[in-house]
N, C-alpha and C. Protein backbone atom coordinates (compact mmCIF):
# COMPACT_ATOMS: atom_id res chain seq x y z
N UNK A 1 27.62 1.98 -21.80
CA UNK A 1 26.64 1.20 -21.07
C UNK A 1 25.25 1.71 -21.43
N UNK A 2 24.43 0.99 -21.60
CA UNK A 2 23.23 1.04 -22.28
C UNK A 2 21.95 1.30 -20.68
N UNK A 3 20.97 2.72 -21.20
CA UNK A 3 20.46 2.67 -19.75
C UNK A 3 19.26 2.31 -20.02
N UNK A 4 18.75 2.21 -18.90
CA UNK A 4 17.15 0.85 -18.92
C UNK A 4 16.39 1.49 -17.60
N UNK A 5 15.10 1.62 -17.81
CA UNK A 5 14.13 2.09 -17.13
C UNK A 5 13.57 1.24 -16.13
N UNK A 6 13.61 1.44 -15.14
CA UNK A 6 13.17 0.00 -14.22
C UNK A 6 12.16 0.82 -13.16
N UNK A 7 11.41 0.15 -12.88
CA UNK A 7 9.97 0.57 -11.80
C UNK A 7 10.28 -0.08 -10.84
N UNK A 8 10.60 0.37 -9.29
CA UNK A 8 10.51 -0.29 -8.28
C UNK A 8 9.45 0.11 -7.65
N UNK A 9 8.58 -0.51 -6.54
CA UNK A 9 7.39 -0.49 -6.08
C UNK A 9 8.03 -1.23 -4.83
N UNK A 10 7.55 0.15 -3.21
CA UNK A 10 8.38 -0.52 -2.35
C UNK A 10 7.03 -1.40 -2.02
N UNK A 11 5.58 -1.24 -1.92
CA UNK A 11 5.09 -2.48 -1.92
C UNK A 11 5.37 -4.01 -2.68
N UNK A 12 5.73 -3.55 -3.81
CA UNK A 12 6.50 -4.92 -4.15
C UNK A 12 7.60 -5.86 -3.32
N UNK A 13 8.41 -4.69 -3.36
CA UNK A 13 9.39 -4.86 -1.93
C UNK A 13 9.05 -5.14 -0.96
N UNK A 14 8.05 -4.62 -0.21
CA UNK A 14 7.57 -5.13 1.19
C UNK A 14 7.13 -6.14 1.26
N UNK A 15 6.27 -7.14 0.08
CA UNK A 15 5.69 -8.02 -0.26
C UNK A 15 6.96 -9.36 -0.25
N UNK A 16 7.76 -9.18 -1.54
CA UNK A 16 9.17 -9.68 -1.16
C UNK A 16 9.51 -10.28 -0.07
N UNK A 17 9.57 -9.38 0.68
CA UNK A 17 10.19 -9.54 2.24
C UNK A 17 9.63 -9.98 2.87
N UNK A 18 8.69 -10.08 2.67
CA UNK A 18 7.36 -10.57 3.84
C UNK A 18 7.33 -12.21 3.86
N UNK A 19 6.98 -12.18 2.40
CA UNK A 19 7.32 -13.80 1.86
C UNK A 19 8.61 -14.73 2.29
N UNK A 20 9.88 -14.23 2.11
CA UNK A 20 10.75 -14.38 2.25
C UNK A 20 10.95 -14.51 3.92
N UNK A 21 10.83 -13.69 4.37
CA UNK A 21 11.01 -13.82 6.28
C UNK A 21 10.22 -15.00 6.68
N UNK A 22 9.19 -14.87 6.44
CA UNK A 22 7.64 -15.92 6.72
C UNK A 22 8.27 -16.90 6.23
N UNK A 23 8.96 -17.81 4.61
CA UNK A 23 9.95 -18.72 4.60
C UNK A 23 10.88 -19.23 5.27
N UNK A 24 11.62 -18.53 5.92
CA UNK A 24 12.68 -18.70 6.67
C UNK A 24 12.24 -18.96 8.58
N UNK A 25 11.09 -18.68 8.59
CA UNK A 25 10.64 -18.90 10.10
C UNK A 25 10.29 -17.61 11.04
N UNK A 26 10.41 -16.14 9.92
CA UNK A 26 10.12 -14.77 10.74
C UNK A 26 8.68 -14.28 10.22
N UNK A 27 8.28 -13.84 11.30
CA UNK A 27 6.72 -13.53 11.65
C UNK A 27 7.10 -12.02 11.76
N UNK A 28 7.31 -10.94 10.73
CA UNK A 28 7.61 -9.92 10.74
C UNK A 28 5.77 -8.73 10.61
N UNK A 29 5.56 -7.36 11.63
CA UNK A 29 4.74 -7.13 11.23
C UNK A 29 4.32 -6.12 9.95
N UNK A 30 3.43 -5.60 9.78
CA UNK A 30 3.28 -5.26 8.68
C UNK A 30 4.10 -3.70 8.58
N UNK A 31 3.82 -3.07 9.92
CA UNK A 31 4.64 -1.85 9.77
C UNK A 31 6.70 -2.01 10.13
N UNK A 32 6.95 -3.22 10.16
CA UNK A 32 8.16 -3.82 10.21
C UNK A 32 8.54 -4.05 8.81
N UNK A 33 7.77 -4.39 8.04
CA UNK A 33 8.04 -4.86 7.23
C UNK A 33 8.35 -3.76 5.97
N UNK A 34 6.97 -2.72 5.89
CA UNK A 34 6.96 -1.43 5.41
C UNK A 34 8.28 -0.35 5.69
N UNK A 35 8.79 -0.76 7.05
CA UNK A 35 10.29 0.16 6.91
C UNK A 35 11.42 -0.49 6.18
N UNK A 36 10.89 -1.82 6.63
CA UNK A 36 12.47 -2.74 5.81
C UNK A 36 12.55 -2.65 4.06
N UNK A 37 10.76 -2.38 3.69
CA UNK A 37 11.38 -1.93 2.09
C UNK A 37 11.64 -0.41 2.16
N UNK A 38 11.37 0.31 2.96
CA UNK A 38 11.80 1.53 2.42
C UNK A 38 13.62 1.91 2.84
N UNK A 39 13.84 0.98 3.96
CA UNK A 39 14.88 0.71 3.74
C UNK A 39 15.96 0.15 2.99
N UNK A 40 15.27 -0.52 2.42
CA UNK A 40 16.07 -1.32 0.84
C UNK A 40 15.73 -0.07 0.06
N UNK A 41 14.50 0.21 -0.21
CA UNK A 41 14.65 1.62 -1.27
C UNK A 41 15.69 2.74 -1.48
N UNK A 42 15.92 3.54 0.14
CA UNK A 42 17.35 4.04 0.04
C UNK A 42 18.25 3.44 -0.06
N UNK A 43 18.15 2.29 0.50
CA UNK A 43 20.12 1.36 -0.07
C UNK A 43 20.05 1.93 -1.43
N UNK A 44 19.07 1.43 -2.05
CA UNK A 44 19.40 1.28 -3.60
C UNK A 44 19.67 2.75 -4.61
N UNK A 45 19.15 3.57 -3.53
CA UNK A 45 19.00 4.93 -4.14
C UNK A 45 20.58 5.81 -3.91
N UNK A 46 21.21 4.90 -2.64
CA UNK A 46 22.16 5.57 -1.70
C UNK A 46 23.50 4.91 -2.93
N UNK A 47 23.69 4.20 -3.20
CA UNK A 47 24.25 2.97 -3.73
C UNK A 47 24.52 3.59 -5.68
N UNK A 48 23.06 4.60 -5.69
CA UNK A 48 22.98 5.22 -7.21
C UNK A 48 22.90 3.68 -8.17
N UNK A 49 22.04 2.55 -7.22
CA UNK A 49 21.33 1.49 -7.96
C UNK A 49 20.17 2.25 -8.99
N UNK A 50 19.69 3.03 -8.19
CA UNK A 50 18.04 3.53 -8.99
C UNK A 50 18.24 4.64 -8.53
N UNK A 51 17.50 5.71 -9.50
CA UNK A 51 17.21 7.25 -9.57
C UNK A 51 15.84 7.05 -8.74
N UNK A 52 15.50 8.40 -7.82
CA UNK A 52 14.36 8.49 -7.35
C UNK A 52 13.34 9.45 -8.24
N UNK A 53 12.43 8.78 -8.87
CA UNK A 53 11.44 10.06 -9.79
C UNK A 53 10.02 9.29 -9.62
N UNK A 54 9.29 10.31 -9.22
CA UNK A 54 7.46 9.91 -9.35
C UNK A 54 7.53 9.78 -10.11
N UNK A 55 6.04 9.14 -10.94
CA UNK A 55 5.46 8.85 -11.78
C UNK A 55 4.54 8.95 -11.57
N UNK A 56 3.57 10.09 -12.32
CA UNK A 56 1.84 10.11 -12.34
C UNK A 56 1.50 8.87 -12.43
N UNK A 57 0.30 8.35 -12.14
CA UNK A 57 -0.16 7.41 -12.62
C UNK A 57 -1.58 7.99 -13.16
C-alpha cells in the first residue's frame, strides 16, 4: 500500500461542520462547533486514519 501525506486542519473541519449543520437546519455555536472538529480529529487519529505531527509553518 502506497503512503500519502495528507494535511488536516481542524479549522477546516470546524468550517465543514458548520456549513453542513447550518444546511440541515442546526444553528450550532462557534465553541460547539470547535469541539465537534476536534472531536472528529481524534476519531481519526483513534481509528490510525491520520498520524498526529506539527508542522512549522
Amino acid at each position: 500500500m502506497k503512503e500519502i501525506e495528507v494535511v488536516i486542519d481542524t479549522e477546516e473541519i470546524a468550517e465543514f461542520f458548520y456549513n453542513e449543520l447550518v444546511r440541515r437546519g442546526f444553528v450550532p455555536t462557534e465553541r460547539e462547533i470547535e469541539e465537534i472538529a476536534d472531536i472528529m480529529f481524534d476519531y481519526l487519529i483513534e481509528k490510525s486514519i491520520i498520524d498526529e505531527e506539527v508542522i512549522d509553518e
